[in-house]
PDB file of N, CA and C in Angstrom:
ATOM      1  N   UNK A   1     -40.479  11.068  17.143  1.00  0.00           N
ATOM      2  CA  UNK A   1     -39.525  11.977  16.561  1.00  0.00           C
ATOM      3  C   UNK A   1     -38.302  11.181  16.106  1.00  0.00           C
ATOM      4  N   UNK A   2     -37.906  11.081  14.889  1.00  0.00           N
ATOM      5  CA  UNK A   2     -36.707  10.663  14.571  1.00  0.00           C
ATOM      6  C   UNK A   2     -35.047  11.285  14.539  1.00  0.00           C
ATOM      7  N   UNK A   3     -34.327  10.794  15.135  1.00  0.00           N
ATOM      8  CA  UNK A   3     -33.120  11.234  15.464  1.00  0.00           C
ATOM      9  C   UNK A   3     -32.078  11.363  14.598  1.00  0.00           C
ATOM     10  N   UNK A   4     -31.342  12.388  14.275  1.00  0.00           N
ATOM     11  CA  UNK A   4     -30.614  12.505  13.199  1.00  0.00           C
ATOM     12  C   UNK A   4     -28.690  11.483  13.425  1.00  0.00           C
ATOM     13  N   UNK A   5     -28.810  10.109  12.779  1.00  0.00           N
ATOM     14  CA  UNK A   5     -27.715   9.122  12.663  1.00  0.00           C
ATOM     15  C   UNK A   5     -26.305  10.416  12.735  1.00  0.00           C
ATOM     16  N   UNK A   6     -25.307  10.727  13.264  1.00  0.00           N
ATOM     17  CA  UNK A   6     -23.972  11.563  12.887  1.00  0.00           C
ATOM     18  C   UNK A   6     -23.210  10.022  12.678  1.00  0.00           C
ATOM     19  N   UNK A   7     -22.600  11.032  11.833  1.00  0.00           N
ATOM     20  CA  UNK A   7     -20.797   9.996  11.287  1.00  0.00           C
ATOM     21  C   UNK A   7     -19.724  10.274  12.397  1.00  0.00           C
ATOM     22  N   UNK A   8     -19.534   8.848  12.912  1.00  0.00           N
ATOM     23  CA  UNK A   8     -18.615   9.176  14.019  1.00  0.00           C
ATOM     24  C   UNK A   8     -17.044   8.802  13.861  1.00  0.00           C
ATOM     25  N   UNK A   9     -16.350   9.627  14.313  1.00  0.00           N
ATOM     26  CA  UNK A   9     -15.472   9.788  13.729  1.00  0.00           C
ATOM     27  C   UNK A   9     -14.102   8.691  14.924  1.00  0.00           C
ATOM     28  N   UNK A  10     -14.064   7.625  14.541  1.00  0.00           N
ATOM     29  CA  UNK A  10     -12.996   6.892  15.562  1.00  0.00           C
ATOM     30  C   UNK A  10     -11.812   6.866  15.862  1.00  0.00           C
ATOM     31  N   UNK A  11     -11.059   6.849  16.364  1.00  0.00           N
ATOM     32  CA  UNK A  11      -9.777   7.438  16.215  1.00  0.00           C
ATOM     33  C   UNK A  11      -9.336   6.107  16.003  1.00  0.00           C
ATOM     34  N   UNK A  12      -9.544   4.725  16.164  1.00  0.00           N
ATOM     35  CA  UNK A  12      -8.916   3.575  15.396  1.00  0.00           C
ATOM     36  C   UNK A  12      -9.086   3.689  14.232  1.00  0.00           C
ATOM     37  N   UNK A  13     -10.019   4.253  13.586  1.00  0.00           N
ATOM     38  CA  UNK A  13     -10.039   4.256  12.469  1.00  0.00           C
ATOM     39  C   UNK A  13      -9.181   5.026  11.540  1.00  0.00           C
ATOM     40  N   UNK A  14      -8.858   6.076  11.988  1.00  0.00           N
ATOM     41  CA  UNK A  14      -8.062   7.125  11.589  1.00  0.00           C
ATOM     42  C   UNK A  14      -6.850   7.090  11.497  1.00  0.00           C
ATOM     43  N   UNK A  15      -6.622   5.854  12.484  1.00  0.00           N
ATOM     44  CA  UNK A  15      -4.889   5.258  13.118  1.00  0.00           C
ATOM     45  C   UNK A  15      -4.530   4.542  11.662  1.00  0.00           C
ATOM     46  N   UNK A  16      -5.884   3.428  11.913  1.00  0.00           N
ATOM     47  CA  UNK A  16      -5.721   2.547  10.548  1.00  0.00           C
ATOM     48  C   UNK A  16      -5.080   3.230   8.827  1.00  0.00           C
ATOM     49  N   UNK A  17      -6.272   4.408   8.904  1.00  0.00           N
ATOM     50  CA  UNK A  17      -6.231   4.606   7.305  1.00  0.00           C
ATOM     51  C   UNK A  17      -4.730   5.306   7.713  1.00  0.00           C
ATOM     52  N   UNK A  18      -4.077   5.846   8.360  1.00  0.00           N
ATOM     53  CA  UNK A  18      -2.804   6.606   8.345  1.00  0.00           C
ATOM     54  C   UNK A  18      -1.996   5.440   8.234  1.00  0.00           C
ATOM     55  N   UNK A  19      -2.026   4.823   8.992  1.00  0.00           N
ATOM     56  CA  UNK A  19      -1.261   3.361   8.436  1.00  0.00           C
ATOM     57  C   UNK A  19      -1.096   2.790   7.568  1.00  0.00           C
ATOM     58  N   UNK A  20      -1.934   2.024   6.419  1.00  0.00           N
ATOM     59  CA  UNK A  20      -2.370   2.187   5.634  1.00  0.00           C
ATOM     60  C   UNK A  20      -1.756   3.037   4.430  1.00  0.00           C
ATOM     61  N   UNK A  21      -1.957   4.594   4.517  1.00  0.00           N
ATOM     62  CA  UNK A  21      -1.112   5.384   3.993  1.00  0.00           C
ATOM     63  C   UNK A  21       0.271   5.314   4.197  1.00  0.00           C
ATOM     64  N   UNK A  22       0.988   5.245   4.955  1.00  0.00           N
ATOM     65  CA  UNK A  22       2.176   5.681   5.499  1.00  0.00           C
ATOM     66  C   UNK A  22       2.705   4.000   4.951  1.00  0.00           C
ATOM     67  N   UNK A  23       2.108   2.390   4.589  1.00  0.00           N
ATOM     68  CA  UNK A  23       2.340   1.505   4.183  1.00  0.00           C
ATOM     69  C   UNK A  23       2.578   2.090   2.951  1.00  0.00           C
ATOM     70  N   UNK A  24       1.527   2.283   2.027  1.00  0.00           N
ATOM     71  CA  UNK A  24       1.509   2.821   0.807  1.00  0.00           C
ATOM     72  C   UNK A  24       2.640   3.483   0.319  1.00  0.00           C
ATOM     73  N   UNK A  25       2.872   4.858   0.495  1.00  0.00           N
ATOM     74  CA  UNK A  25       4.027   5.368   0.845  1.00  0.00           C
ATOM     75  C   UNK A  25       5.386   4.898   0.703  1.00  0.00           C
ATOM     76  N   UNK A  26       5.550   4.065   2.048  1.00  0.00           N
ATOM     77  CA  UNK A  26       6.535   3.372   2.417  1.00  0.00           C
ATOM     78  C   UNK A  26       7.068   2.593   0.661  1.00  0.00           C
ATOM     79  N   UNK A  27       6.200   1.769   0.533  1.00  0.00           N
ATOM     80  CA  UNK A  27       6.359   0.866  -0.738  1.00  0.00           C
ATOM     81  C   UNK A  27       6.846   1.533  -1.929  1.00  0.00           C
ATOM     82  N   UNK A  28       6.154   2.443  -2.330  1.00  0.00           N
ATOM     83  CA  UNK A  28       6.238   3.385  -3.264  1.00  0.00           C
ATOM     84  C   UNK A  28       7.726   4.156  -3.519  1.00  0.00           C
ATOM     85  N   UNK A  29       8.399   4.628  -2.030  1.00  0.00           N
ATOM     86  CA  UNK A  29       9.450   4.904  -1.971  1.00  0.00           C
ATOM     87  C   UNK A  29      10.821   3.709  -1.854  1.00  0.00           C
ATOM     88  N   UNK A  30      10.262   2.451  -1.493  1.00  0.00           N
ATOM     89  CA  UNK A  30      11.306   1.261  -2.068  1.00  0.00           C
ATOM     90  C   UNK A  30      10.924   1.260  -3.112  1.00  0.00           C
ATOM     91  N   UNK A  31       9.730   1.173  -3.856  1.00  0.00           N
ATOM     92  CA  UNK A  31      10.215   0.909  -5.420  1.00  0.00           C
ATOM     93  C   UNK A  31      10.693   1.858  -5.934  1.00  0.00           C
ATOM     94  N   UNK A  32      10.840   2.915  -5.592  1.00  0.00           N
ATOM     95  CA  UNK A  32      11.917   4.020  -6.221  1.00  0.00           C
ATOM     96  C   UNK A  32      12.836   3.549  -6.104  1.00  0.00           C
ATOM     97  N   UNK A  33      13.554   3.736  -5.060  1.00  0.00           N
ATOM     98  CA  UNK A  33      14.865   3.036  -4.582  1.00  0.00           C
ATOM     99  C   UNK A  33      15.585   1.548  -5.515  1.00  0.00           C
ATOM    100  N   UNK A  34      14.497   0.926  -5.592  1.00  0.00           N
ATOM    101  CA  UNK A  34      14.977  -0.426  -6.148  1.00  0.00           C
ATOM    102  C   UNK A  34      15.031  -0.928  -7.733  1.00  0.00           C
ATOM    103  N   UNK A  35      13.986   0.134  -8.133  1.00  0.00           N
ATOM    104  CA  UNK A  35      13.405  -0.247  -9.402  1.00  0.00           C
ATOM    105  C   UNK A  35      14.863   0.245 -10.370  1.00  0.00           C
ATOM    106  N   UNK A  36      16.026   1.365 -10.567  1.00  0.00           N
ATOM    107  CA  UNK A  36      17.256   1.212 -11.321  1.00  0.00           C
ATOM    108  C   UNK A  36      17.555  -0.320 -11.670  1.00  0.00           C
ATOM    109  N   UNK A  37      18.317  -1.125 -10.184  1.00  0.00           N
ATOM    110  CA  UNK A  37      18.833  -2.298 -10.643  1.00  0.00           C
ATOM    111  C   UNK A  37      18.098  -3.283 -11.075  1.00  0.00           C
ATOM    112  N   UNK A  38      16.665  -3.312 -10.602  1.00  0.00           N
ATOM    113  CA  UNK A  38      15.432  -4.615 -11.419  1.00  0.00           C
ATOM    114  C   UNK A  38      15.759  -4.032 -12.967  1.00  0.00           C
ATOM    115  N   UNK A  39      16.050  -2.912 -13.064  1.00  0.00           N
ATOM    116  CA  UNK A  39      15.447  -2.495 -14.542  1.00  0.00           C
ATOM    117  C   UNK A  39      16.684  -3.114 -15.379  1.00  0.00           C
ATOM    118  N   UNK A  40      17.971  -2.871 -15.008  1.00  0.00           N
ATOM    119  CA  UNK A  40      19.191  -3.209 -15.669  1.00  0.00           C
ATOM    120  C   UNK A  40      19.144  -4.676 -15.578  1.00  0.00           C
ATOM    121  N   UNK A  41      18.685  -5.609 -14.400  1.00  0.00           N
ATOM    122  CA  UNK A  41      18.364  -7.131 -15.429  1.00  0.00           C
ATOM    123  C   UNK A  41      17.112  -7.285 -16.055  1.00  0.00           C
ATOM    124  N   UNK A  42      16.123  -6.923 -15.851  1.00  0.00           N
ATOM    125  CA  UNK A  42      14.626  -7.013 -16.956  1.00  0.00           C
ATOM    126  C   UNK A  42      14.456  -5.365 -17.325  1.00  0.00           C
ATOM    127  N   UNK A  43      15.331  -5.383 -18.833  1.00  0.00           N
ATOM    128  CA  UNK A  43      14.493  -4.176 -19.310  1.00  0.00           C
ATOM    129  C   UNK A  43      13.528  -3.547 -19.402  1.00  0.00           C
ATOM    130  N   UNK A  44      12.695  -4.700 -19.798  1.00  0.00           N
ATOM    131  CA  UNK A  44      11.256  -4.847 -20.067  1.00  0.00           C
ATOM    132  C   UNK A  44      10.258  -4.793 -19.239  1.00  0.00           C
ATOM    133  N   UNK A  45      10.013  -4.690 -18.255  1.00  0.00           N
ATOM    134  CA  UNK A  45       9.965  -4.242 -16.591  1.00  0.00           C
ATOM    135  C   UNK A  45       9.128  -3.143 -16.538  1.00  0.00           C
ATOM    136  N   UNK A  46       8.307  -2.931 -16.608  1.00  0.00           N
ATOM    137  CA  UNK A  46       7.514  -1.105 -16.291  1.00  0.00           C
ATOM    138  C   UNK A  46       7.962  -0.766 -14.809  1.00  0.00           C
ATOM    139  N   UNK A  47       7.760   0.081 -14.182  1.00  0.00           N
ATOM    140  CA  UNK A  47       7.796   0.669 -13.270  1.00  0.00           C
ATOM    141  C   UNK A  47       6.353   0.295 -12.027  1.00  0.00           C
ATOM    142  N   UNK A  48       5.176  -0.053 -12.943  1.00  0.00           N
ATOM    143  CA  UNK A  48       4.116  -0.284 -12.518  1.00  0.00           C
ATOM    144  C   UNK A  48       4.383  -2.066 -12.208  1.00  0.00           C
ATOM    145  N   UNK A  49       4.584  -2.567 -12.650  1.00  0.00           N
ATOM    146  CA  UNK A  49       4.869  -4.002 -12.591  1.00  0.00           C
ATOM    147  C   UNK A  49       5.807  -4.127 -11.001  1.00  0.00           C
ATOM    148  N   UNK A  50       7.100  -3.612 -11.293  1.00  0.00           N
ATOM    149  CA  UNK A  50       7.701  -3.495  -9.698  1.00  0.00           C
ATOM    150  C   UNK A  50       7.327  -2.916  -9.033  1.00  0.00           C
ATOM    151  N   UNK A  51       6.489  -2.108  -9.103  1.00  0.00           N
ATOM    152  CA  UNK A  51       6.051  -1.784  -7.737  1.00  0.00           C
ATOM    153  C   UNK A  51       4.754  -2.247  -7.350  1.00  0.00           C
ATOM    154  N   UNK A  52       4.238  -3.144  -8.167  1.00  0.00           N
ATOM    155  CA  UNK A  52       3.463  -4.212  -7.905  1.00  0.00           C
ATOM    156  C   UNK A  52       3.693  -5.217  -7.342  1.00  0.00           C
ATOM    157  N   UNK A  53       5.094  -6.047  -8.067  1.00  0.00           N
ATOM    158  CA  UNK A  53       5.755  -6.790  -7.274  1.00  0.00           C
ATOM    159  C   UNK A  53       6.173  -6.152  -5.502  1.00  0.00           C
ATOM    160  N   UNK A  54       6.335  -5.401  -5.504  1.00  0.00           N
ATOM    161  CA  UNK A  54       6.836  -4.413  -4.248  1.00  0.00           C
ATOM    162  C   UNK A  54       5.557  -4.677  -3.084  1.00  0.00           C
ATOM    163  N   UNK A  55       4.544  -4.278  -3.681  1.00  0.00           N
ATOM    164  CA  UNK A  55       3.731  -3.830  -2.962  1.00  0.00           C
ATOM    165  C   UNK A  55       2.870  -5.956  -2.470  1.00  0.00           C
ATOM    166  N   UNK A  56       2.913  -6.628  -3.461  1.00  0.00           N
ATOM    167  CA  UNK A  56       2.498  -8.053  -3.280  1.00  0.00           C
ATOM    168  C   UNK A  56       3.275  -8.461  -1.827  1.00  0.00           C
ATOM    169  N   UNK A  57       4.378  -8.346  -2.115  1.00  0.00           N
ATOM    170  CA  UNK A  57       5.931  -9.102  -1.308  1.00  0.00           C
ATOM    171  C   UNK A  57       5.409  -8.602  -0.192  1.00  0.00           C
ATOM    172  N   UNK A  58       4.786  -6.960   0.051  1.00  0.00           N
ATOM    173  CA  UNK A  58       4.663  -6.409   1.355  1.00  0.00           C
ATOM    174  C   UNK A  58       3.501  -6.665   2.028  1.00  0.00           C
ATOM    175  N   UNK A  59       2.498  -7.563   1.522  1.00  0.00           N
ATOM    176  CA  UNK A  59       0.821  -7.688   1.925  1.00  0.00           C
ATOM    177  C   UNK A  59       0.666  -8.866   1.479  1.00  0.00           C
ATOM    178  N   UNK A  60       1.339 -10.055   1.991  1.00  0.00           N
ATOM    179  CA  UNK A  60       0.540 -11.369   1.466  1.00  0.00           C
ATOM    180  C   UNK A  60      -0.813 -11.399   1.597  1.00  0.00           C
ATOM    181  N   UNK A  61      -1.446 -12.108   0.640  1.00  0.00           N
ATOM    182  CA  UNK A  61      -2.623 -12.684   1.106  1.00  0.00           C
ATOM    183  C   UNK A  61      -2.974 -13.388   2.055  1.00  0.00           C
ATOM    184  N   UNK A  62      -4.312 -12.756   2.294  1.00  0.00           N
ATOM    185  CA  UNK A  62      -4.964 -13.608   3.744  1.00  0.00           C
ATOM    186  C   UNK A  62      -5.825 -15.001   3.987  1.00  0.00           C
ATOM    187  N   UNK A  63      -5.108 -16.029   2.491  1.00  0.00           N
ATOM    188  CA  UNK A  63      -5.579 -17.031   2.356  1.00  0.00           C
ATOM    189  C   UNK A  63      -5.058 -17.545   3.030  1.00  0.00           C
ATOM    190  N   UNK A  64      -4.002 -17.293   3.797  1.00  0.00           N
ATOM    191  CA  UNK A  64      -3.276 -18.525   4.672  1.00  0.00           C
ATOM    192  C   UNK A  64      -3.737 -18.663   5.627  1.00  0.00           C
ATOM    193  N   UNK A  65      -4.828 -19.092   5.916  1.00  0.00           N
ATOM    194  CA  UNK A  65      -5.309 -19.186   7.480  1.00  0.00           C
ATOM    195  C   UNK A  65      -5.230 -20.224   8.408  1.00  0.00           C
TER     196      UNK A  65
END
């Protein structure tokens, strides 16, 4: 008889993705915050760009090992 696999639901996991979110978030609302004065020295600047920059600065890469 084969047994039916359930999706289990972890609560580290759940910790994580809220984290995760609440990082996201977080970033999103400094580049609000910040993106006026970037904009008044680089006009040229999207909104998507700083908060790219925003979001880089906050998650280095995990090449540094």
């Amino acid at each position: 008889m084969k047994t039916k696999k359930h999706p289990v639901d972890l609560p580290v996991a759940n910790s994580t993705r809220e984290n995760e979110a609440q990082q996201e978030i977080d970033s999103f609302l400094r580049a609000l915050r910040s993106y006026p004065d970037r904009f008044a020295r680089e006009p040229y600047l999207s909104f998507r760009q700083h908060l790219s920059s925003i979001v880089t600065a906050a998650h280095p890469s995990s090449t540094d090992e």
